[in-house]
C-alpha atoms as a PDB file:
ATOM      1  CA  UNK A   1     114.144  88.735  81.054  1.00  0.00           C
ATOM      2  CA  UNK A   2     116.444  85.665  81.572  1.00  0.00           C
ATOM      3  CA  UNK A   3     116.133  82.561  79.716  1.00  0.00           C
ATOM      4  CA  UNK A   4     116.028  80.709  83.000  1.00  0.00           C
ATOM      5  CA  UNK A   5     112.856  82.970  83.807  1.00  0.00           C
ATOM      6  CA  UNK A   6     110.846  82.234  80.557  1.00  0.00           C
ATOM      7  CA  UNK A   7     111.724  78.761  80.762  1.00  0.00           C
ATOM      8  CA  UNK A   8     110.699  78.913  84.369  1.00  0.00           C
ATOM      9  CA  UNK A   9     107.470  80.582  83.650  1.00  0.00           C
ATOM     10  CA  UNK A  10     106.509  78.737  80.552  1.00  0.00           C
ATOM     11  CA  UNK A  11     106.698  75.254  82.909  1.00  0.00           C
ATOM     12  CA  UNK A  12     104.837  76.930  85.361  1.00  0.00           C
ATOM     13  CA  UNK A  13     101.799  77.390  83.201  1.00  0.00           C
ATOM     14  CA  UNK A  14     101.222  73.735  83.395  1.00  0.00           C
ATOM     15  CA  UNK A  15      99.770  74.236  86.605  1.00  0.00           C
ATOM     16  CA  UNK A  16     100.352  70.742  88.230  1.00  0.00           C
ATOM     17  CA  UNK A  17     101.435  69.259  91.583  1.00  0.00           C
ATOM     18  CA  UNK A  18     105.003  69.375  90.040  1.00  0.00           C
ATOM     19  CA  UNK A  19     105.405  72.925  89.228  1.00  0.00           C
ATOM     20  CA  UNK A  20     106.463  73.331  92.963  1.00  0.00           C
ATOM     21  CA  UNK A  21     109.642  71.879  91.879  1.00  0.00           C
ATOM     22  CA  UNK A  22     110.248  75.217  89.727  1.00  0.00           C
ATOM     23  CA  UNK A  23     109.563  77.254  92.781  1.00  0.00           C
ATOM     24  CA  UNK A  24     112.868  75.990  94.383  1.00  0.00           C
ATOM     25  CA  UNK A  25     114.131  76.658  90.749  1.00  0.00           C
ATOM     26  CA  UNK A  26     113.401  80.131  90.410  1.00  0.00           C
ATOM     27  CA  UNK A  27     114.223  80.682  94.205  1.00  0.00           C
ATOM     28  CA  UNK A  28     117.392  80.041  93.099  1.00  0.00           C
ATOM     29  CA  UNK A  29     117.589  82.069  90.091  1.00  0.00           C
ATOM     30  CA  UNK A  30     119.548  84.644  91.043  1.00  0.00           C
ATOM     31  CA  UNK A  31     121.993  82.225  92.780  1.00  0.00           C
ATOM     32  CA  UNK A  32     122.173  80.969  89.395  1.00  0.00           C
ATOM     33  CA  UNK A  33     122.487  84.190  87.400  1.00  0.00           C
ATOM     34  CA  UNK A  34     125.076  85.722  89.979  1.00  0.00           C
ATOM     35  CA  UNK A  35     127.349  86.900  87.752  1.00  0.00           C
ATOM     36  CA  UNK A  36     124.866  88.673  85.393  1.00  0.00           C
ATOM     37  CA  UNK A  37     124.052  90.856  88.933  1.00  0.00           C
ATOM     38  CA  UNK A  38     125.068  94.509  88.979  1.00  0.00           C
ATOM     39  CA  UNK A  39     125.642  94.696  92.952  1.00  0.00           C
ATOM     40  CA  UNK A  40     124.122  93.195  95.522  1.00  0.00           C
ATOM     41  CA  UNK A  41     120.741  91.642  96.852  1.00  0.00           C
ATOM     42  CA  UNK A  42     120.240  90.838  99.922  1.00  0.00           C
ATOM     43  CA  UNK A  43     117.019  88.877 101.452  1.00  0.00           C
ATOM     44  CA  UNK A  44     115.576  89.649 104.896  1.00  0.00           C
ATOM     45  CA  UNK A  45     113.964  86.893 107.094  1.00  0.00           C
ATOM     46  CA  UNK A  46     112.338  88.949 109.497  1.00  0.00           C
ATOM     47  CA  UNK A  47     110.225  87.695 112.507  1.00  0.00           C
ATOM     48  CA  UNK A  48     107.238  89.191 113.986  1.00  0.00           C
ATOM     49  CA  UNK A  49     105.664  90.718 111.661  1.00  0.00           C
ATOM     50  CA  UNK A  50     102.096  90.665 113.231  1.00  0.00           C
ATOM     51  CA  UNK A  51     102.024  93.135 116.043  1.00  0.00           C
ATOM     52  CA  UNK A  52     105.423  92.776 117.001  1.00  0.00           C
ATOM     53  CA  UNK A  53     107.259  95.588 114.591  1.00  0.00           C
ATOM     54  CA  UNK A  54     109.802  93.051 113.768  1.00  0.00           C
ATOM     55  CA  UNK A  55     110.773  95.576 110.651  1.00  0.00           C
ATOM     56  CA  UNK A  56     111.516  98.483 112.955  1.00  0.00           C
ATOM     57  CA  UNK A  57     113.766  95.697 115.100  1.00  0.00           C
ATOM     58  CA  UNK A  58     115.365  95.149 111.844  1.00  0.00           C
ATOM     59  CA  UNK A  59     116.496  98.677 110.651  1.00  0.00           C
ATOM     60  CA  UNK A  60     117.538  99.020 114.407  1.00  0.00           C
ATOM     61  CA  UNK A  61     120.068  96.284 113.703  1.00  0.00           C
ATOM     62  CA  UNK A  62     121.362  98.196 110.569  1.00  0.00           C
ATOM     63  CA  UNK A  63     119.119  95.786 108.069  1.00  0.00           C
ATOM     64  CA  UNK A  64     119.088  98.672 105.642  1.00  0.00           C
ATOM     65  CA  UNK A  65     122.288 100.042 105.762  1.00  0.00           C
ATOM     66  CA  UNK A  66     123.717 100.434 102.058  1.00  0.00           C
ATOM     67  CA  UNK A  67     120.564  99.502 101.104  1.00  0.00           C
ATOM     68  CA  UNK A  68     118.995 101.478  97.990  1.00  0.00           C
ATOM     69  CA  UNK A  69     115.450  99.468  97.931  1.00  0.00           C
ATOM     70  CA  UNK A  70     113.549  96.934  98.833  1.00  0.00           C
ATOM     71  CA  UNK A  71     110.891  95.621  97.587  1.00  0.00           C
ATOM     72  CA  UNK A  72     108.419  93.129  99.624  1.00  0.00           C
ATOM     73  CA  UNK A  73     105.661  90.190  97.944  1.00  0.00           C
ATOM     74  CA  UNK A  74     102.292  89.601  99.887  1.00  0.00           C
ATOM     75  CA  UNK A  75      99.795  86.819  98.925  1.00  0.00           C
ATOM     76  CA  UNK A  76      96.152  88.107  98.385  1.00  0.00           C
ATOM     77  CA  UNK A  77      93.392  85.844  98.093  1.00  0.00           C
ATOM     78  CA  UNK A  78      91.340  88.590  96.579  1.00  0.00           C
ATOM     79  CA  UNK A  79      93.455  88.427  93.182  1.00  0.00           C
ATOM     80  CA  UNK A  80      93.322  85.496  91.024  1.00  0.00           C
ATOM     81  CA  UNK A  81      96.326  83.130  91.316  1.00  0.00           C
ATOM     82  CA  UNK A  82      99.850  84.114  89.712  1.00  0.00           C
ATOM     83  CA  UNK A  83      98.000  87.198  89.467  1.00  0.00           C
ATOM     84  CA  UNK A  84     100.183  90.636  90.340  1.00  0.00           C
ATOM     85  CA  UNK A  85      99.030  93.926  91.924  1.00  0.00           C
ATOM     86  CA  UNK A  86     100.301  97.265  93.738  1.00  0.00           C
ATOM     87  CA  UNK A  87      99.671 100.583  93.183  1.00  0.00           C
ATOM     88  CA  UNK A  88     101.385 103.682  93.140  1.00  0.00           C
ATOM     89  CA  UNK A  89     101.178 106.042  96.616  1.00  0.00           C
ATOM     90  CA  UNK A  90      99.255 104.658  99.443  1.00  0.00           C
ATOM     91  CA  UNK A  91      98.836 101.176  99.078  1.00  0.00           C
ATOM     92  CA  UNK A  92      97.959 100.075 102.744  1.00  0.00           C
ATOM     93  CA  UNK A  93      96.473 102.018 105.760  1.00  0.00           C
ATOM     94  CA  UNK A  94      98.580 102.993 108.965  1.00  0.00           C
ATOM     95  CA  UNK A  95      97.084 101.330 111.925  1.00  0.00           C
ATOM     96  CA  UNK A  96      96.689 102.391 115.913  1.00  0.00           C
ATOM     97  CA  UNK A  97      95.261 100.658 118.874  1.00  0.00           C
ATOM     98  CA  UNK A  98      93.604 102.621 121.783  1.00  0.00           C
ATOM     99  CA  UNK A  99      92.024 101.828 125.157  1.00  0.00           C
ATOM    100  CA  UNK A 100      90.012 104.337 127.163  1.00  0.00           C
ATOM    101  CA  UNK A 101      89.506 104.032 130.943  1.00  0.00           C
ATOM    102  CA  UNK A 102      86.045 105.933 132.166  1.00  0.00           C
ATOM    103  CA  UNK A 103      86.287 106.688 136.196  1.00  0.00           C
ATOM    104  CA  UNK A 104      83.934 107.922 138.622  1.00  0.00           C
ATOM    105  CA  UNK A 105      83.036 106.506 142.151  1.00  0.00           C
ATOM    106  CA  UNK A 106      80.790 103.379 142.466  1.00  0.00           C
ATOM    107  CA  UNK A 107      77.508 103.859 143.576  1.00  0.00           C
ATOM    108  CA  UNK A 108      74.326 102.211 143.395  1.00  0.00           C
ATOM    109  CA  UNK A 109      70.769 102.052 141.021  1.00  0.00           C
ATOM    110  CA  UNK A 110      68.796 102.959 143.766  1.00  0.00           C
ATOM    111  CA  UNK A 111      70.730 106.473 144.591  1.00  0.00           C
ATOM    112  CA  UNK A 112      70.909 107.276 140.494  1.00  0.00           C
ATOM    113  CA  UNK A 113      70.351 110.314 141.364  1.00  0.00           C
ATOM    114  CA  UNK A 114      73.233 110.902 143.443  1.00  0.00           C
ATOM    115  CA  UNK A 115      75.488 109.242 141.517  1.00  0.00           C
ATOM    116  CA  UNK A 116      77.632 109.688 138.167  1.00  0.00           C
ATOM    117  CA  UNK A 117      76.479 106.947 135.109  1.00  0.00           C
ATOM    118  CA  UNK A 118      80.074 105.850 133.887  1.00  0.00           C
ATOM    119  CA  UNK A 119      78.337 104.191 131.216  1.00  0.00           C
ATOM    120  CA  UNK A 120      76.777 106.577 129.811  1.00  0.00           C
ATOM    121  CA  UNK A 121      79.470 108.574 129.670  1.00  0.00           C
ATOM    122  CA  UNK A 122      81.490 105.892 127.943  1.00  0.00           C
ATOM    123  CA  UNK A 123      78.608 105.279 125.942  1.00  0.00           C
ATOM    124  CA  UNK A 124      78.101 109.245 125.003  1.00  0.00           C
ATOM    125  CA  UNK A 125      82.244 109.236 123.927  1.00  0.00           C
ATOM    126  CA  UNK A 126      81.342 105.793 121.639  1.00  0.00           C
ATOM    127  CA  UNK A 127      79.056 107.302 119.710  1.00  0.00           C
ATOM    128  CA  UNK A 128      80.870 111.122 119.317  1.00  0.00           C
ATOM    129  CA  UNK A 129      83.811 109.235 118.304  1.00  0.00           C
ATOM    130  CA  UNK A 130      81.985 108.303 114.367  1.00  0.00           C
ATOM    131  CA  UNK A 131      81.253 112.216 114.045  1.00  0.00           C
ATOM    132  CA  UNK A 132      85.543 112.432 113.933  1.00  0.00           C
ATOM    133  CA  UNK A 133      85.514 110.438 110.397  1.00  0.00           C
ATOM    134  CA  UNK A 134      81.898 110.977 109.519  1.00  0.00           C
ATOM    135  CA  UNK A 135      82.115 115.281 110.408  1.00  0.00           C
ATOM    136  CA  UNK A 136      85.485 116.453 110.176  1.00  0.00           C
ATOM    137  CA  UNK A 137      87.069 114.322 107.682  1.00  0.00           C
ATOM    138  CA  UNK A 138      87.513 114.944 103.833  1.00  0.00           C
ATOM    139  CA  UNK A 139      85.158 111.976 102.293  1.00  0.00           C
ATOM    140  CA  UNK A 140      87.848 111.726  99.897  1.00  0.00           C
ATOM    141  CA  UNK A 141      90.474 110.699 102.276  1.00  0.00           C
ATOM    142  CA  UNK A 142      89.951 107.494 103.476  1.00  0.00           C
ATOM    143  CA  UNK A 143      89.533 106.910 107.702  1.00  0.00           C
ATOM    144  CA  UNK A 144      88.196 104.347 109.751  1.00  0.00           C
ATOM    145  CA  UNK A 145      87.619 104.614 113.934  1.00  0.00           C
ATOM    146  CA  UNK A 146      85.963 101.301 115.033  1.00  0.00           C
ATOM    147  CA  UNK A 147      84.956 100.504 118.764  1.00  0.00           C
ATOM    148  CA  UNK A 148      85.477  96.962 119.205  1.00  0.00           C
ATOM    149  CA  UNK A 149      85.284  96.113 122.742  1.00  0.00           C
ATOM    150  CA  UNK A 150      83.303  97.586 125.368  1.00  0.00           C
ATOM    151  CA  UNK A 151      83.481  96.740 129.169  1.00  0.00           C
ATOM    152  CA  UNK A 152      81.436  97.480 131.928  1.00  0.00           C
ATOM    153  CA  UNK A 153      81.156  94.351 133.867  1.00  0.00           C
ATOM    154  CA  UNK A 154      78.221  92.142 134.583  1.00  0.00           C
ATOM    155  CA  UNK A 155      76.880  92.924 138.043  1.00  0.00           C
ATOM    156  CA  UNK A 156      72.963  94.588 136.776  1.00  0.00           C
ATOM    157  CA  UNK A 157      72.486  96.469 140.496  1.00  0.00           C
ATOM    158  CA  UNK A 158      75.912  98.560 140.605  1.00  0.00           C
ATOM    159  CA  UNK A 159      76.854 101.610 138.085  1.00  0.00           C
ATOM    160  CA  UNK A 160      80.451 100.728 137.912  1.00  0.00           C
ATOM    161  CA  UNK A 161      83.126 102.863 138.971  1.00  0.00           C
ATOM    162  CA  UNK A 162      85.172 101.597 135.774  1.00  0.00           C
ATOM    163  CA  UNK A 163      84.279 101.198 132.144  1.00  0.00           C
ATOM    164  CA  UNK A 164      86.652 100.009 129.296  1.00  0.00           C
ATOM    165  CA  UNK A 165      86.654 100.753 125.686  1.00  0.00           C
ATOM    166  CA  UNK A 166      88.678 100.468 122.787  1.00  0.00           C
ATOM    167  CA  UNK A 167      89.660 100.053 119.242  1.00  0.00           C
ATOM    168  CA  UNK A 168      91.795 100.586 116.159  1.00  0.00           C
ATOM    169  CA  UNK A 169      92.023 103.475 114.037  1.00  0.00           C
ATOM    170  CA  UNK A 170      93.108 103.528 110.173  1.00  0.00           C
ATOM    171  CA  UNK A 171      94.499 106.141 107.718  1.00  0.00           C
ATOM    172  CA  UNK A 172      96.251 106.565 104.849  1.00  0.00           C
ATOM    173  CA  UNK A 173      98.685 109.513 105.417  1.00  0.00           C
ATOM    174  CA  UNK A 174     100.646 110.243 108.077  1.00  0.00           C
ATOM    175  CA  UNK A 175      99.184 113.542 108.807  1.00  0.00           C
ATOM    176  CA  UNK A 176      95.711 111.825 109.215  1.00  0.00           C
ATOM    177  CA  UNK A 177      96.565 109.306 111.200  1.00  0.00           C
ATOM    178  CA  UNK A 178      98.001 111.058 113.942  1.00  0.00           C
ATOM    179  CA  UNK A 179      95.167 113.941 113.646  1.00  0.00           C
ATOM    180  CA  UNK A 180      92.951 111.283 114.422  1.00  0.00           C
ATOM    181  CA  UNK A 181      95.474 109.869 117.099  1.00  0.00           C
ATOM    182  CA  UNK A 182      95.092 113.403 118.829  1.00  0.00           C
ATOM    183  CA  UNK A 183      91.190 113.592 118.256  1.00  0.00           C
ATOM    184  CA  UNK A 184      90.661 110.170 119.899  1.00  0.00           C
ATOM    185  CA  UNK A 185      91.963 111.337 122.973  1.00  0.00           C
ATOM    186  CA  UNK A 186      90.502 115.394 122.852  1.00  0.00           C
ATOM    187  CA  UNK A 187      86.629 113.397 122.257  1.00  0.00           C
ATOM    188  CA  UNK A 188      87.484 110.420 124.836  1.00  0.00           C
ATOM    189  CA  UNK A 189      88.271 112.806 128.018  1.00  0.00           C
ATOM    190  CA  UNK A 190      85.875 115.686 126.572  1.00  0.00           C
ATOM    191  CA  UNK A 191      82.636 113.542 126.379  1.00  0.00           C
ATOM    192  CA  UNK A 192      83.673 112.047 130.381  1.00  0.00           C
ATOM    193  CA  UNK A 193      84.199 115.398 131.707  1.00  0.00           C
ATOM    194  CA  UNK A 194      80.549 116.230 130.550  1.00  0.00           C
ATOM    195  CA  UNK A 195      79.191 113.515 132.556  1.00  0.00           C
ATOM    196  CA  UNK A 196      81.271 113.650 135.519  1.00  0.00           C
ATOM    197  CA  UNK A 197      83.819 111.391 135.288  1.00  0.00           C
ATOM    198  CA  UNK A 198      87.372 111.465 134.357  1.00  0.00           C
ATOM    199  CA  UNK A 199      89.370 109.687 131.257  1.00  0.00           C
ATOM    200  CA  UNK A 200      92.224 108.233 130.118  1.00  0.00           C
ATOM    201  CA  UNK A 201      93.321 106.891 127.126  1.00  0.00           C
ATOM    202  CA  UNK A 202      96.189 104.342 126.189  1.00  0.00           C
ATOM    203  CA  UNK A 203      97.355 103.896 122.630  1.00  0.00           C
ATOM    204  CA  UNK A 204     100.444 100.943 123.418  1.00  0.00           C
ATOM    205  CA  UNK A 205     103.118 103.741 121.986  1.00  0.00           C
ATOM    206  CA  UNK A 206     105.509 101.789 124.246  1.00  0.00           C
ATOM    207  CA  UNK A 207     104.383  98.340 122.948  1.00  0.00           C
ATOM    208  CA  UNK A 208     104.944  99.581 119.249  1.00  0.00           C
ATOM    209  CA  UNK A 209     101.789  98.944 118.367  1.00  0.00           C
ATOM    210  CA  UNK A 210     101.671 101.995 116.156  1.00  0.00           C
ATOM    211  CA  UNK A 211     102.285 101.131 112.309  1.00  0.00           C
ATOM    212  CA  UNK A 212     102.608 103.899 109.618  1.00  0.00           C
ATOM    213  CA  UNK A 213     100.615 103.800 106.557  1.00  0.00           C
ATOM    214  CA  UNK A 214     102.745 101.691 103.730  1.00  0.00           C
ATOM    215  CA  UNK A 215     103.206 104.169 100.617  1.00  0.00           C
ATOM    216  CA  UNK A 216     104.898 103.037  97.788  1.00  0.00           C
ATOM    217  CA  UNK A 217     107.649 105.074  95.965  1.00  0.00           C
ATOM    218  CA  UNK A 218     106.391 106.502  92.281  1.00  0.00           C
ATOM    219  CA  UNK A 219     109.704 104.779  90.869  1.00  0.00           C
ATOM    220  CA  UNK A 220     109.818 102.054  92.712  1.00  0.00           C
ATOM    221  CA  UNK A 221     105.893 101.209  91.787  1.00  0.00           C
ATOM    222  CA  UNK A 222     106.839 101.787  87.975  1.00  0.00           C
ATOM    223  CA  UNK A 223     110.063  99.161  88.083  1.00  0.00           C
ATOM    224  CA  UNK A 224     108.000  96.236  89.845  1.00  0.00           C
ATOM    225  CA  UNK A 225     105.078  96.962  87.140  1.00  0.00           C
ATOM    226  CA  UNK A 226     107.421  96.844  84.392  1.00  0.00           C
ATOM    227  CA  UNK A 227     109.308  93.652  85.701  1.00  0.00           C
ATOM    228  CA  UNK A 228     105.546  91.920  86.201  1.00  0.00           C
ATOM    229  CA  UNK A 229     104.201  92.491  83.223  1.00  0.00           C
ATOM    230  CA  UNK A 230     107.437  91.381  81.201  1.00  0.00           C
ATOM    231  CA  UNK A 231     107.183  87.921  83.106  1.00  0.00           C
ATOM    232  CA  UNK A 232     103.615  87.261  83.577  1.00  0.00           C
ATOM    233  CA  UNK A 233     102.228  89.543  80.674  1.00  0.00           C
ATOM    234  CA  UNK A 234      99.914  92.396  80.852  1.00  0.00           C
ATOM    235  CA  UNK A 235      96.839  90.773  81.544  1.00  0.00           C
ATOM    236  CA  UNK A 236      98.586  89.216  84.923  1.00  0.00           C
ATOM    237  CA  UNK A 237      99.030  92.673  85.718  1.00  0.00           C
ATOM    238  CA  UNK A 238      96.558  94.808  88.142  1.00  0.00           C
ATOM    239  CA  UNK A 239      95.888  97.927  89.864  1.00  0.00           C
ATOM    240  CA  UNK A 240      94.628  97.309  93.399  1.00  0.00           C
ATOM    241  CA  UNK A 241      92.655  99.749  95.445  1.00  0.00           C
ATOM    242  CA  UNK A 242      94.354 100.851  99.155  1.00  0.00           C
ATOM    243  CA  UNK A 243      93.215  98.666 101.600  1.00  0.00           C
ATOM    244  CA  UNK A 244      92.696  99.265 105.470  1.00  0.00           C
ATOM    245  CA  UNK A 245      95.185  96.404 106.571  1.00  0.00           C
ATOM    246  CA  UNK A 246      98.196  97.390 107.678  1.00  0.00           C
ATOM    247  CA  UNK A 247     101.617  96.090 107.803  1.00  0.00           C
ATOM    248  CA  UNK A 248     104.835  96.685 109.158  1.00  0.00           C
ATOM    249  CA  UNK A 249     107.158  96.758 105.800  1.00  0.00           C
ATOM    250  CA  UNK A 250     105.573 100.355 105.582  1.00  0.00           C
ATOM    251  CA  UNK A 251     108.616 100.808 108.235  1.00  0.00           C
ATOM    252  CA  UNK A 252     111.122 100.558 105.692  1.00  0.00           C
ATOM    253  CA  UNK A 253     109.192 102.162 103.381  1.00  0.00           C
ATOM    254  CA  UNK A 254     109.680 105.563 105.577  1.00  0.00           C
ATOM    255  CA  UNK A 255     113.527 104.654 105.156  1.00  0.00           C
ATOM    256  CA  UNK A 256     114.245 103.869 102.000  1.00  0.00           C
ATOM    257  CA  UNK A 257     112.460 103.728  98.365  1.00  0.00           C
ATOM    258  CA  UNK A 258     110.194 100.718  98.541  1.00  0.00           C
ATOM    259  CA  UNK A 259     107.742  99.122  96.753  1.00  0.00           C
ATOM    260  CA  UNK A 260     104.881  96.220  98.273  1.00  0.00           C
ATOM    261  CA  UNK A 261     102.950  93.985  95.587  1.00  0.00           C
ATOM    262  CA  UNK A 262     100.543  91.064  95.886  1.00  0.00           C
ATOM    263  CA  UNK A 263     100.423  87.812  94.237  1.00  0.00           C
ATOM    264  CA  UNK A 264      97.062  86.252  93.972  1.00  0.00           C
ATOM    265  CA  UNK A 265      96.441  82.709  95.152  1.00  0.00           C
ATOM    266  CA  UNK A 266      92.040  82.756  94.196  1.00  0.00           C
ATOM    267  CA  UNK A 267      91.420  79.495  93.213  1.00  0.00           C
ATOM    268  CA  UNK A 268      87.740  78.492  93.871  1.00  0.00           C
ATOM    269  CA  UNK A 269      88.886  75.164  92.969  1.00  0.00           C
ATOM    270  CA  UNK A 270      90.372  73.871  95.548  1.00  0.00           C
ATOM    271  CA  UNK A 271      88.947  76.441  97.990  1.00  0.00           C
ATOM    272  CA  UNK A 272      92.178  79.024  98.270  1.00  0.00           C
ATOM    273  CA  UNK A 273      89.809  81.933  98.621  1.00  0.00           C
ATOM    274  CA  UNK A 274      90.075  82.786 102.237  1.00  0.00           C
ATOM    275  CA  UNK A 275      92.259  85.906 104.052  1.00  0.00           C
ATOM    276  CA  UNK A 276      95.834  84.629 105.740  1.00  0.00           C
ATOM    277  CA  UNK A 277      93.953  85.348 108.825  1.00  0.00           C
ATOM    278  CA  UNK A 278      91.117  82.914 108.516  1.00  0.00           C
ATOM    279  CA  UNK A 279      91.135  79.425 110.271  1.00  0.00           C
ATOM    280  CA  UNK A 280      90.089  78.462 107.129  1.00  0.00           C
ATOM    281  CA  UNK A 281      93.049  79.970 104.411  1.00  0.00           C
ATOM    282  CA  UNK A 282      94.601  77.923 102.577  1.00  0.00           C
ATOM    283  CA  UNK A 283      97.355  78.685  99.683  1.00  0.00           C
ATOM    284  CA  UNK A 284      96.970  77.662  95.884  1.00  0.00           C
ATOM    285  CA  UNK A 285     100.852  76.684  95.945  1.00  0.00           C
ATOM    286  CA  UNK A 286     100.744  77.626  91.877  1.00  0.00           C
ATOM    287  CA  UNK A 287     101.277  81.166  93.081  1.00  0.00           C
ATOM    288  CA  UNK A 288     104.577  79.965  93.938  1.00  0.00           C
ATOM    289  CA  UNK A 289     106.636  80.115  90.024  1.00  0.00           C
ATOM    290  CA  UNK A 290     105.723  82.847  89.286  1.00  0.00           C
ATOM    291  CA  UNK A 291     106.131  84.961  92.962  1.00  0.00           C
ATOM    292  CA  UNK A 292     109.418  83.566  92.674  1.00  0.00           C
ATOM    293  CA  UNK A 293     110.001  84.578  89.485  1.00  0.00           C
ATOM    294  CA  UNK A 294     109.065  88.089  89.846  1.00  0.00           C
ATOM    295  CA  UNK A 295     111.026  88.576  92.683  1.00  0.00           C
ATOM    296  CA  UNK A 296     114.050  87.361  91.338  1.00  0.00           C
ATOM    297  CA  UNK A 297     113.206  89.247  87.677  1.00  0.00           C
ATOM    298  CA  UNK A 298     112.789  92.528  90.177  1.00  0.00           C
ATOM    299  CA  UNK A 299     116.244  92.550  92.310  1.00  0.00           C
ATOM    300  CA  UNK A 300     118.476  91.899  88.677  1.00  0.00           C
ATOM    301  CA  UNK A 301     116.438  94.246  86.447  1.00  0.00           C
ATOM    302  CA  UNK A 302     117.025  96.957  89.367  1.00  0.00           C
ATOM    303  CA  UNK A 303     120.418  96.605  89.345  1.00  0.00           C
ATOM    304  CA  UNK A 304     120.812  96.367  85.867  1.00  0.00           C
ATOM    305  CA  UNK A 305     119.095  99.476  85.376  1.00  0.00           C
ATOM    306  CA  UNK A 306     121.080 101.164  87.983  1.00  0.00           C
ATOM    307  CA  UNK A 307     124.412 100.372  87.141  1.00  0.00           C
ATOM    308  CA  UNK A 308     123.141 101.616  83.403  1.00  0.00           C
ATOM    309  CA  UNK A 309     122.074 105.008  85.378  1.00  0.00           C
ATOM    310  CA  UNK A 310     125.429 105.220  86.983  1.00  0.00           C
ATOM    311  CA  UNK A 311     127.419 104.572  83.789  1.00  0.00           C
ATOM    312  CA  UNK A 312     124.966 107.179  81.614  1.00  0.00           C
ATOM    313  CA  UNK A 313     125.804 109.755  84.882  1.00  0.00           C
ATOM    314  CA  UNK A 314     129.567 108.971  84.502  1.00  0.00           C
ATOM    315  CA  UNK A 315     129.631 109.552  80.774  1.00  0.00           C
ATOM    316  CA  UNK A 316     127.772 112.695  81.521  1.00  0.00           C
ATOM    317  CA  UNK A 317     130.087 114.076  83.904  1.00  0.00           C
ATOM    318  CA  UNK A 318     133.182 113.042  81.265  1.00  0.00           C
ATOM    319  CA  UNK A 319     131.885 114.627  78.539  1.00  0.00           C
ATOM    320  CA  UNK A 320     131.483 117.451  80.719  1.00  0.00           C
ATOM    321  CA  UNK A 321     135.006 117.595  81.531  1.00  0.00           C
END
């Protein structure tokens, strides 16, 4: 570790209004400590990250060309502040969005008996769709199907000749989540065709709305760990369960080695104990050393260790010789 990082980190433990000066400081660290870097880091500012795939954009425009790793900082207001976690594997869940259209012809309460009940039958493929996660998956494999809109209109003498449904789906493998893609759709028109109606189902592939589970490398996992717990000491140091968000740095993650870690910002305190996507969050801005720090500790140590790697391999391949 630098000397610039332990001084860093040893301000930063003062925990006052001006230890936000040290987060410019240690943002510049490895400005500061070019020399001492064995290659080259480079920092992506990427836009729309929230439904808009703005990593897959990214690699598109050759973002990861050359590039070895990457490695990607989160703030969690589940883990205490200054706080770092990850895991190794499956870290966070791959995420879908569907919409099912239920069809029939319109008809009216009074000829029920003549007519087919599009909500029922939207209703009948609501409820099969649970027995997918609850009946066919392994309980050790983690899945989520949720319904969260349901659409039938509001006129109470009409069975409508439309109803809308949809929802998100979760998993933490590839090969789940697009078993459950295909289910989705085999339950949605099966259940309709039982009642007389016909299906179809939507799931925004054109609108890239489809996100792959993020998985961190086994290496990569190891080397943040290692750099963490140098800089903010063991006990600063945890292993998170997988959660069901989802996020779109699992797109480089299918590219390249990659790691994702959190920072925590809890601080009951001053009230930083919402999610980023409450009205109400708010960020302890103490996180902001030592995220700073560990990012910067992270690129140099990697290279460092690499270019040790390639001069070992070299040696190797002499001695061989």
């Amino acid at each position: 570790m630098g000397a610039q990082k332990q001084e860093c980190w040893q301000n930063a433990r003062v925990w006052t209004r001006r230890t936000c000066s040290y987060a410019h400081r240690c943002g510049q660290d490895l400005k500061a400590r070019e020399e001492h870097l064995k290659g080259t880091v480079i920092l992506l500012f990427q836009p729309a990250e929230e439904a808009g795939n703005g990593a897959k954009r990214m690699i598109r425009e050759g973002a990861l060309e050359d590039v070895e790793a990457i490695f990607a900082m989160h703030v969690s207001h589940l883990l205490p502040t200054a706080v770092i976690g990850s895991r190794s594997g499956p870290l966070l869940a791959g995420c879908g969005f569907f919409k099912a259209i239920i069809t029939a012809e319109q008809s009216r309460v009074t000829n029920l008996h003549h007519s087919v009940d599009t909500v029922l039958a939207a209703s009948a493929a609501v409820i099969s769709l649970q027995g997918i996660v609850s009946g066919e998956a392994n309980p050790l494999d983690s899945q989520v199907i949720s319904v969260t809109f349901f659409n039938s209109g509001d006129d109470v003498n009409v069975i409508p000749n439309i109803v809308e449904f949809g929802g998100t789906f979760r998993a933490f493998s590839n090969k789940t989540f697009h078993h459950l893609l295909k289910r989705i759709q085999e339950v949605i028109v099966a259940q309709a065709s039982v009642y007389g109606c016909s299906a179809t189902v939507d799931f925004f592939k054109n609108m890239d709305s489809i996100y792959p589970p993020m998985v961190n490398d086994d290496r990569m996992y190891e080397h943040v760990k290692r750099a963490a717990v140098d800089l903010v000491g063991p006990t600063n140091f945890q292993v998170v369960k997988p959660l069901m968000g989802a996020e779109d740095f699992s797109f480089y993650s299918e590219v390249i080695p990659a790691s994702f870690f959190f920072i925590g910002i809890k601080n009951e305190t001053i009230g930083s104990v919402h999610s980023a996507h409450s009205s109400h969050f708010m960020i302890d801005e103490n996180a902001l050393p030592a995220g700073a720090a560990t990012h910067a500790a992270i690129a140099e140590r990697y290279l460092h260790d690499l270019s040790v790697s390639i001069g070992m391999l070299h040696q190797d391949k002499t001695f061989v010789t």
